[in-house]
N, C-alpha and C. Protein backbone atom coordinates (compact mmCIF):
# COMPACT_ATOMS: atom_id res chain seq x y z
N UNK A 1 -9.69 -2.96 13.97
CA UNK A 1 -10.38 -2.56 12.76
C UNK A 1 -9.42 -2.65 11.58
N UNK A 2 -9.91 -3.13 10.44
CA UNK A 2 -9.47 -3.29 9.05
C UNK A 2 -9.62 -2.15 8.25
N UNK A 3 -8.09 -1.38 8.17
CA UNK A 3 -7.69 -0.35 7.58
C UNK A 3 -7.50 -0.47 5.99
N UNK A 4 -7.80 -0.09 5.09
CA UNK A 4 -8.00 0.11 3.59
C UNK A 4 -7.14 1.18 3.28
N UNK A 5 -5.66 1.25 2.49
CA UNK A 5 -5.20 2.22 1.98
C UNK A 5 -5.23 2.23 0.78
N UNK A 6 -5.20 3.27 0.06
CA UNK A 6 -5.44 3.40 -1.22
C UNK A 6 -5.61 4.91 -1.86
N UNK A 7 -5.78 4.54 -3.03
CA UNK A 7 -6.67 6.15 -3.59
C UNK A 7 -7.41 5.91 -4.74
N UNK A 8 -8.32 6.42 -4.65
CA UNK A 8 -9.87 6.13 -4.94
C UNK A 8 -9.90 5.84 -6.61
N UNK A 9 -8.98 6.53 -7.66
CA UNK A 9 -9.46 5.84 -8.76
C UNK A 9 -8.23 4.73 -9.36
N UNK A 10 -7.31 3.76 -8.38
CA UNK A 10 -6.90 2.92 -8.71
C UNK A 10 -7.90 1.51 -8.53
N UNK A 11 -7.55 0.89 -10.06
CA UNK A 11 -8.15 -0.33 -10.28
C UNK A 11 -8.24 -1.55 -9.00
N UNK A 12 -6.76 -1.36 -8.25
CA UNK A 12 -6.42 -2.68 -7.47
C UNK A 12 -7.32 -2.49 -6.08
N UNK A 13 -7.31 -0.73 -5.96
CA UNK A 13 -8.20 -0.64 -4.79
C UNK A 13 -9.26 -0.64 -4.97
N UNK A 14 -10.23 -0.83 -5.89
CA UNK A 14 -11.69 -0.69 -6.44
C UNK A 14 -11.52 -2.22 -6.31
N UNK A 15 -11.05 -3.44 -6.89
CA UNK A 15 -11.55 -4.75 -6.79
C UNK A 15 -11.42 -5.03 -5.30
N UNK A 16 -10.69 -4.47 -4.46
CA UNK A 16 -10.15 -5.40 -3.18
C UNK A 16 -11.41 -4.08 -2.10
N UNK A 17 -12.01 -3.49 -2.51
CA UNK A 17 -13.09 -2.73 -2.13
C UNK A 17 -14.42 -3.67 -2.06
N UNK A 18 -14.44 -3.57 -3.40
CA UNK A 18 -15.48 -4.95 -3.77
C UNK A 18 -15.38 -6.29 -3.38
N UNK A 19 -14.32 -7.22 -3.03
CA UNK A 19 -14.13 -7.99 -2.07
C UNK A 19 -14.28 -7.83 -1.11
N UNK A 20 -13.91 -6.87 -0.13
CA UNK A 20 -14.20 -6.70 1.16
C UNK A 20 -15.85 -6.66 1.34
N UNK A 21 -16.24 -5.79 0.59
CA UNK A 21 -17.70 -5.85 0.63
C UNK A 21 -18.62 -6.99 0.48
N UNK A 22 -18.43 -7.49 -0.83
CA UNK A 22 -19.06 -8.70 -0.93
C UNK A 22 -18.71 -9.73 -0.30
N UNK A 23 -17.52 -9.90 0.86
CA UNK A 23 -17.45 -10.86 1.72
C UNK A 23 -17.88 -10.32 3.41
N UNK A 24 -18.34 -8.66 3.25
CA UNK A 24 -18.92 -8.57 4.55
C UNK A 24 -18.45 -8.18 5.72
N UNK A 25 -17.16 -7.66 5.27
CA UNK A 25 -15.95 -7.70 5.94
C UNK A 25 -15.82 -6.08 6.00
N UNK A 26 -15.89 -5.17 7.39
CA UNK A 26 -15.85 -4.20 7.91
C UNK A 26 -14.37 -3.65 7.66
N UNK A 27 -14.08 -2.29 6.91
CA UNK A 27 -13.22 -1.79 7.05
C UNK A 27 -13.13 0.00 7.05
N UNK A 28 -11.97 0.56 7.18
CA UNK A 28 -12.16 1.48 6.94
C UNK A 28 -10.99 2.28 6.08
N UNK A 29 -11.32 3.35 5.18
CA UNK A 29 -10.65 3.01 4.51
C UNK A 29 -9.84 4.57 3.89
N UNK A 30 -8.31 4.56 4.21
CA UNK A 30 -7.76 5.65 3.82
C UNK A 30 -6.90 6.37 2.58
N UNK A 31 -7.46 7.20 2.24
CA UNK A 31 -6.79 7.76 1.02
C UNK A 31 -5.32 8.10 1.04
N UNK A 32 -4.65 7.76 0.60
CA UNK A 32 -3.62 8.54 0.45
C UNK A 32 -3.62 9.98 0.12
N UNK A 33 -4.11 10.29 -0.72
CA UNK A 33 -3.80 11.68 -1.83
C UNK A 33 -4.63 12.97 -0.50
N UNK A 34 -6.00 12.26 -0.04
CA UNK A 34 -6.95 12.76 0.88
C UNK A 34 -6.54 12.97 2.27
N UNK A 35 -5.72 11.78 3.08
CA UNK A 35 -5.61 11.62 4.31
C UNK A 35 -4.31 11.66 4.68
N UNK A 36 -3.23 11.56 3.58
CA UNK A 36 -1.95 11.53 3.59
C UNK A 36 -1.48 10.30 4.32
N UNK A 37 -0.60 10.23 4.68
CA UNK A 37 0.33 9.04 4.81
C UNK A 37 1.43 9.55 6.01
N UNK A 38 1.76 8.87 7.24
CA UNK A 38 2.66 9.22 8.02
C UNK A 38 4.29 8.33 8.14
N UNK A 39 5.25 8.89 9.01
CA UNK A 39 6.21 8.27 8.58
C UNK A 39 6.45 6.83 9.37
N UNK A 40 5.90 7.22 10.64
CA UNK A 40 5.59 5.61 11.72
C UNK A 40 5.08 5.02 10.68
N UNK A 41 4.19 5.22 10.30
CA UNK A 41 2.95 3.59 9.42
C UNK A 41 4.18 3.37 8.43
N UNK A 42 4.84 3.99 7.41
CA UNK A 42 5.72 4.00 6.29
C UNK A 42 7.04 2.99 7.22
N UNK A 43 7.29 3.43 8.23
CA UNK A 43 8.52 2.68 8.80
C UNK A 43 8.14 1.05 8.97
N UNK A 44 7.19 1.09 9.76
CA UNK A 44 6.28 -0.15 9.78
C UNK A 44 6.04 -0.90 9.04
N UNK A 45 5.72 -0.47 7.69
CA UNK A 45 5.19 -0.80 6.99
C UNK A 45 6.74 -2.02 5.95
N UNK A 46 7.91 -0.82 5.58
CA UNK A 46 9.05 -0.84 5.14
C UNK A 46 9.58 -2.08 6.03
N UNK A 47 9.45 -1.79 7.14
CA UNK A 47 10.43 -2.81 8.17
C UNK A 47 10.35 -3.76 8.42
N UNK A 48 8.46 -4.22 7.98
CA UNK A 48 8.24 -5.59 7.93
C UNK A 48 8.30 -5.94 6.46
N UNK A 49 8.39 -5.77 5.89
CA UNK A 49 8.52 -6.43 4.71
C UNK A 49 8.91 -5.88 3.57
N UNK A 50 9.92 -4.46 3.33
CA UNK A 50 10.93 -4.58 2.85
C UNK A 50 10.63 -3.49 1.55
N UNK A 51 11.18 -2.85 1.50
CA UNK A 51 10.73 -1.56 0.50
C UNK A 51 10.66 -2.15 -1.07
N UNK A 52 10.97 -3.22 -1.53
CA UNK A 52 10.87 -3.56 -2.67
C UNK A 52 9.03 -4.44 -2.99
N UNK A 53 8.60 -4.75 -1.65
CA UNK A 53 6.95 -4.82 -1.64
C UNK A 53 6.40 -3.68 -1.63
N UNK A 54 6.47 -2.75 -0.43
CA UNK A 54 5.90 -1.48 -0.60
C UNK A 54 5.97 -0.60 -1.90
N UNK A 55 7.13 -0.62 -2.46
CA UNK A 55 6.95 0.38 -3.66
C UNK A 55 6.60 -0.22 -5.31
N UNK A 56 5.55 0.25 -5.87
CA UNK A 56 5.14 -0.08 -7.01
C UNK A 56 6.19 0.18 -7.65
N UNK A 57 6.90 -0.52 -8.65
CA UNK A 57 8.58 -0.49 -9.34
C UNK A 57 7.48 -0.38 -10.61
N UNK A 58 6.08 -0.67 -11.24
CA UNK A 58 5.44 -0.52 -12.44
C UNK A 58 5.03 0.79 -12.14
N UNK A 59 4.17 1.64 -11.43
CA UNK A 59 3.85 3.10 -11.56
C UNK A 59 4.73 4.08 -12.05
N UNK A 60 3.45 5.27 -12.65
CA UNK A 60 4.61 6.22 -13.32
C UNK A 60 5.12 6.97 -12.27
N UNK A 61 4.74 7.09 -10.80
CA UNK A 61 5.24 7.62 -9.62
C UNK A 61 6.92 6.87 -10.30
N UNK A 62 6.97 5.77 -10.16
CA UNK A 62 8.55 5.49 -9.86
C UNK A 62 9.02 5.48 -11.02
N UNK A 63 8.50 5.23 -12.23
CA UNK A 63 8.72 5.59 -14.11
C UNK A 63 9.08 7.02 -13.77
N UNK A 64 8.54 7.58 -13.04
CA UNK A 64 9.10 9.54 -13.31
C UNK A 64 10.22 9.88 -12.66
N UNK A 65 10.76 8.75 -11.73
CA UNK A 65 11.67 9.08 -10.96
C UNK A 65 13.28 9.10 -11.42
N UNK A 66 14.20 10.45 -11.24
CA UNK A 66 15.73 9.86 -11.72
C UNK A 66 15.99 8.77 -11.38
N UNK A 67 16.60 8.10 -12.78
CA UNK A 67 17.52 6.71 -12.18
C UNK A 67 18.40 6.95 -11.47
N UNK A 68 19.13 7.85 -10.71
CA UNK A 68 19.97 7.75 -9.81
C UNK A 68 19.22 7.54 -8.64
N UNK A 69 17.95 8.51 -8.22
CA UNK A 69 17.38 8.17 -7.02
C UNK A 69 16.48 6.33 -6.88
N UNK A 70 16.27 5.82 -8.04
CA UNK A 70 16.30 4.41 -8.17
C UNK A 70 17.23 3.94 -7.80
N UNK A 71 18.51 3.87 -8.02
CA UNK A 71 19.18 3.26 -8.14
C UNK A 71 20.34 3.18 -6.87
N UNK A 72 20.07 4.25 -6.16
CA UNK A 72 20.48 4.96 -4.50
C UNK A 72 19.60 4.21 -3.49
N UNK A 73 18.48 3.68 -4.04
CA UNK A 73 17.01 3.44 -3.01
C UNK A 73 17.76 2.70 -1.73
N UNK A 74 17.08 2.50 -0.56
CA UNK A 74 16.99 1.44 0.69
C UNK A 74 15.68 1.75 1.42
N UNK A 75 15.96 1.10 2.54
CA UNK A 75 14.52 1.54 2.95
C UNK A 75 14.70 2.50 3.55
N UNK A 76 15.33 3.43 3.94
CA UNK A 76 15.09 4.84 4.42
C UNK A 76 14.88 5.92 3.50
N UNK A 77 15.32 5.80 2.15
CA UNK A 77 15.18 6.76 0.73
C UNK A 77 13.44 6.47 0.76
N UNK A 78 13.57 4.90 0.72
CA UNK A 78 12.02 4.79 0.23
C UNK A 78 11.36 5.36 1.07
N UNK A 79 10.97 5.58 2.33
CA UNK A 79 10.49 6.32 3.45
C UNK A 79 10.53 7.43 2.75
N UNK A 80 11.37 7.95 2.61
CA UNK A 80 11.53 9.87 1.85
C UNK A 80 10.97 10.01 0.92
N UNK A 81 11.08 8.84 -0.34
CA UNK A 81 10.33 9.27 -1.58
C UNK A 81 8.80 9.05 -1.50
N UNK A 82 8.39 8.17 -0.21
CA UNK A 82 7.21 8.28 -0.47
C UNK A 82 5.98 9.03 0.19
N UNK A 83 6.89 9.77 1.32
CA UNK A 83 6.41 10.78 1.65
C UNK A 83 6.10 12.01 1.10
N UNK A 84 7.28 11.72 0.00
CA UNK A 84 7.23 13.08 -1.20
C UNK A 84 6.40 12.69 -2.24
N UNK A 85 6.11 10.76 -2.68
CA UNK A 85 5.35 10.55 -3.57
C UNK A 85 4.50 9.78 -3.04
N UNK A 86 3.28 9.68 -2.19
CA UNK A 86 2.70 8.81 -1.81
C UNK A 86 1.57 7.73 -2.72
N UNK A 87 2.07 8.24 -4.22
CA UNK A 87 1.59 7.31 -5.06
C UNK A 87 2.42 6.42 -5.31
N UNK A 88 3.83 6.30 -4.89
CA UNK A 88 4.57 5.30 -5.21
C UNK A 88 4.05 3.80 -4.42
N UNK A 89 3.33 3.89 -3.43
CA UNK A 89 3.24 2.74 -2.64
C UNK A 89 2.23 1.66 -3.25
N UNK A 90 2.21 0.48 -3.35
CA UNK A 90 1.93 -0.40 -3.76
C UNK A 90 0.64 -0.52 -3.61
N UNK A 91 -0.56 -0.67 -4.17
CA UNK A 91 -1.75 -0.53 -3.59
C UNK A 91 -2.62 -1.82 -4.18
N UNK A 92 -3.40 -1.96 -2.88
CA UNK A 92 -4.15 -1.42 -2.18
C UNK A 92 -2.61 -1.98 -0.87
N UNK A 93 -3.09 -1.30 0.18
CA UNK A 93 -2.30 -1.80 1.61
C UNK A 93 -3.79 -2.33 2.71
N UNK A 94 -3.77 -3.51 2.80
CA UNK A 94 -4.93 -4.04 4.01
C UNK A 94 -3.85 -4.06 5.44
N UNK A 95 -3.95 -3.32 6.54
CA UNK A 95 -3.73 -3.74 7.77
C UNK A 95 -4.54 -3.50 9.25
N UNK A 96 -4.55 -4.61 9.84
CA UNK A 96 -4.67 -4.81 10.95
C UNK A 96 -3.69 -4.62 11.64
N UNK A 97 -3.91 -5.39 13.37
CA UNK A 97 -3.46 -5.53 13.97
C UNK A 97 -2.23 -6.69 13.87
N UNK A 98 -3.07 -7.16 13.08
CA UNK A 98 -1.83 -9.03 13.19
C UNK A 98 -2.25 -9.03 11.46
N UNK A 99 -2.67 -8.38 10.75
CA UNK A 99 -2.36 -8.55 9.55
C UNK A 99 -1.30 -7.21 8.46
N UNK A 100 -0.92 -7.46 7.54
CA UNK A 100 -0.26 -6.65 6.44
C UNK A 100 0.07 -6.77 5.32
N UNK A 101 -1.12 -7.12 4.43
CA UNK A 101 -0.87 -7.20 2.81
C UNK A 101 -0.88 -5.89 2.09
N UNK A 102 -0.25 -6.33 1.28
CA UNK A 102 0.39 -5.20 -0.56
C UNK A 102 -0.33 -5.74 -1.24
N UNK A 103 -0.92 -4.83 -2.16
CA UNK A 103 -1.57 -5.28 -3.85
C UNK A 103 -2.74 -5.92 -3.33
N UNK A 104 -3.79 -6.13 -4.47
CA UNK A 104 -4.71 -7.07 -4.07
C UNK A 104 -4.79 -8.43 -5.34
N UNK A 105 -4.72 -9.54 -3.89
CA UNK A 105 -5.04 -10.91 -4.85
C UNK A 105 -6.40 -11.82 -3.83
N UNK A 106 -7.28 -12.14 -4.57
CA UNK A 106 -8.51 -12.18 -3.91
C UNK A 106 -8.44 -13.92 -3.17
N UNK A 107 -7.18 -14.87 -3.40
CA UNK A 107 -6.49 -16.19 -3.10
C UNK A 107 -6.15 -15.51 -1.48
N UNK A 108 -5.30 -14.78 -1.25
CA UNK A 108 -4.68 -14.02 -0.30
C UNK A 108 -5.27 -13.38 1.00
N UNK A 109 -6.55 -12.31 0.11
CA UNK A 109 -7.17 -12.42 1.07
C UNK A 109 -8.19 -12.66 1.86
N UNK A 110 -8.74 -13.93 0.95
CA UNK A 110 -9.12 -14.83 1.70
C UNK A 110 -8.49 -16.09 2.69
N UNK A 111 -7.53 -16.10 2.44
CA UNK A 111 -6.94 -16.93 3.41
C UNK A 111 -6.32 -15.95 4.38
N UNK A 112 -6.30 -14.72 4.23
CA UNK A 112 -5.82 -13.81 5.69
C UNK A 112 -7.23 -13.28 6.04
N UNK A 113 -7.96 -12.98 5.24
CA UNK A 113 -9.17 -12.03 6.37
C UNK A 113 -10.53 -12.97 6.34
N UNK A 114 -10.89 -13.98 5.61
CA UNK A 114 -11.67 -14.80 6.19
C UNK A 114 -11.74 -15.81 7.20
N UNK A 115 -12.57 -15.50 7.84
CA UNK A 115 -12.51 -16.65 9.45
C UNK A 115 -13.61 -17.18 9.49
């Protein structure tokens, strides 16, 4: 099953909502702010592809953050800060089993979730 992360009044997760839908495509779909966020999925997430995808570097989550804790980051900080900020993460997050995209670009995912 096709997992949807997000939180409900960002723009990127409202279009890639509406894609999924209008292509028919079954998912389900978790809030951050609502359902929280664990540190396995965050490790997972970090380990494949690298805390500088996962974390939105434009949100005011990471705009509010000391530049020292910017500037300290790896991927185990990022694990910490975003357990403490789970708006920092890049949104929307689509994963499967054999899939794992950041952000939504509607080029993308159609060439990963249409078959």
């Amino acid at each position: 099953m096709l997992i949807l992360f997000g939180i409900k009044n960002c723009d990127s997760v409202k279009k890639a909502k509406k894609w999924l839908d209008s292509s028919g495509i079954q998912y389900k779909y978790h809030d951050f702010r609502q359902d929280g966020i664990d540190r396995h999925k965050l490790e997972i997430w970090i380990n494949t592809l690298g805390w500088e995808s996962v974390i939105n570097r434009r949100s005011t989550s990471w705009k509010a953050l000391d530049s020292k804790m910017k500037d300290q980051i790896d991927n185990q900080r990022a694990i910490e800060l975003i357990l403490k900020y789970p708006t920092l993460v890049k949104r929307p997050v689509v994963e499967s089993s054999n899939i794992l995209l950041v952000g939504f670009k509607a080029a993308e995912y159609a060439e990963h979730l249409q078959n």
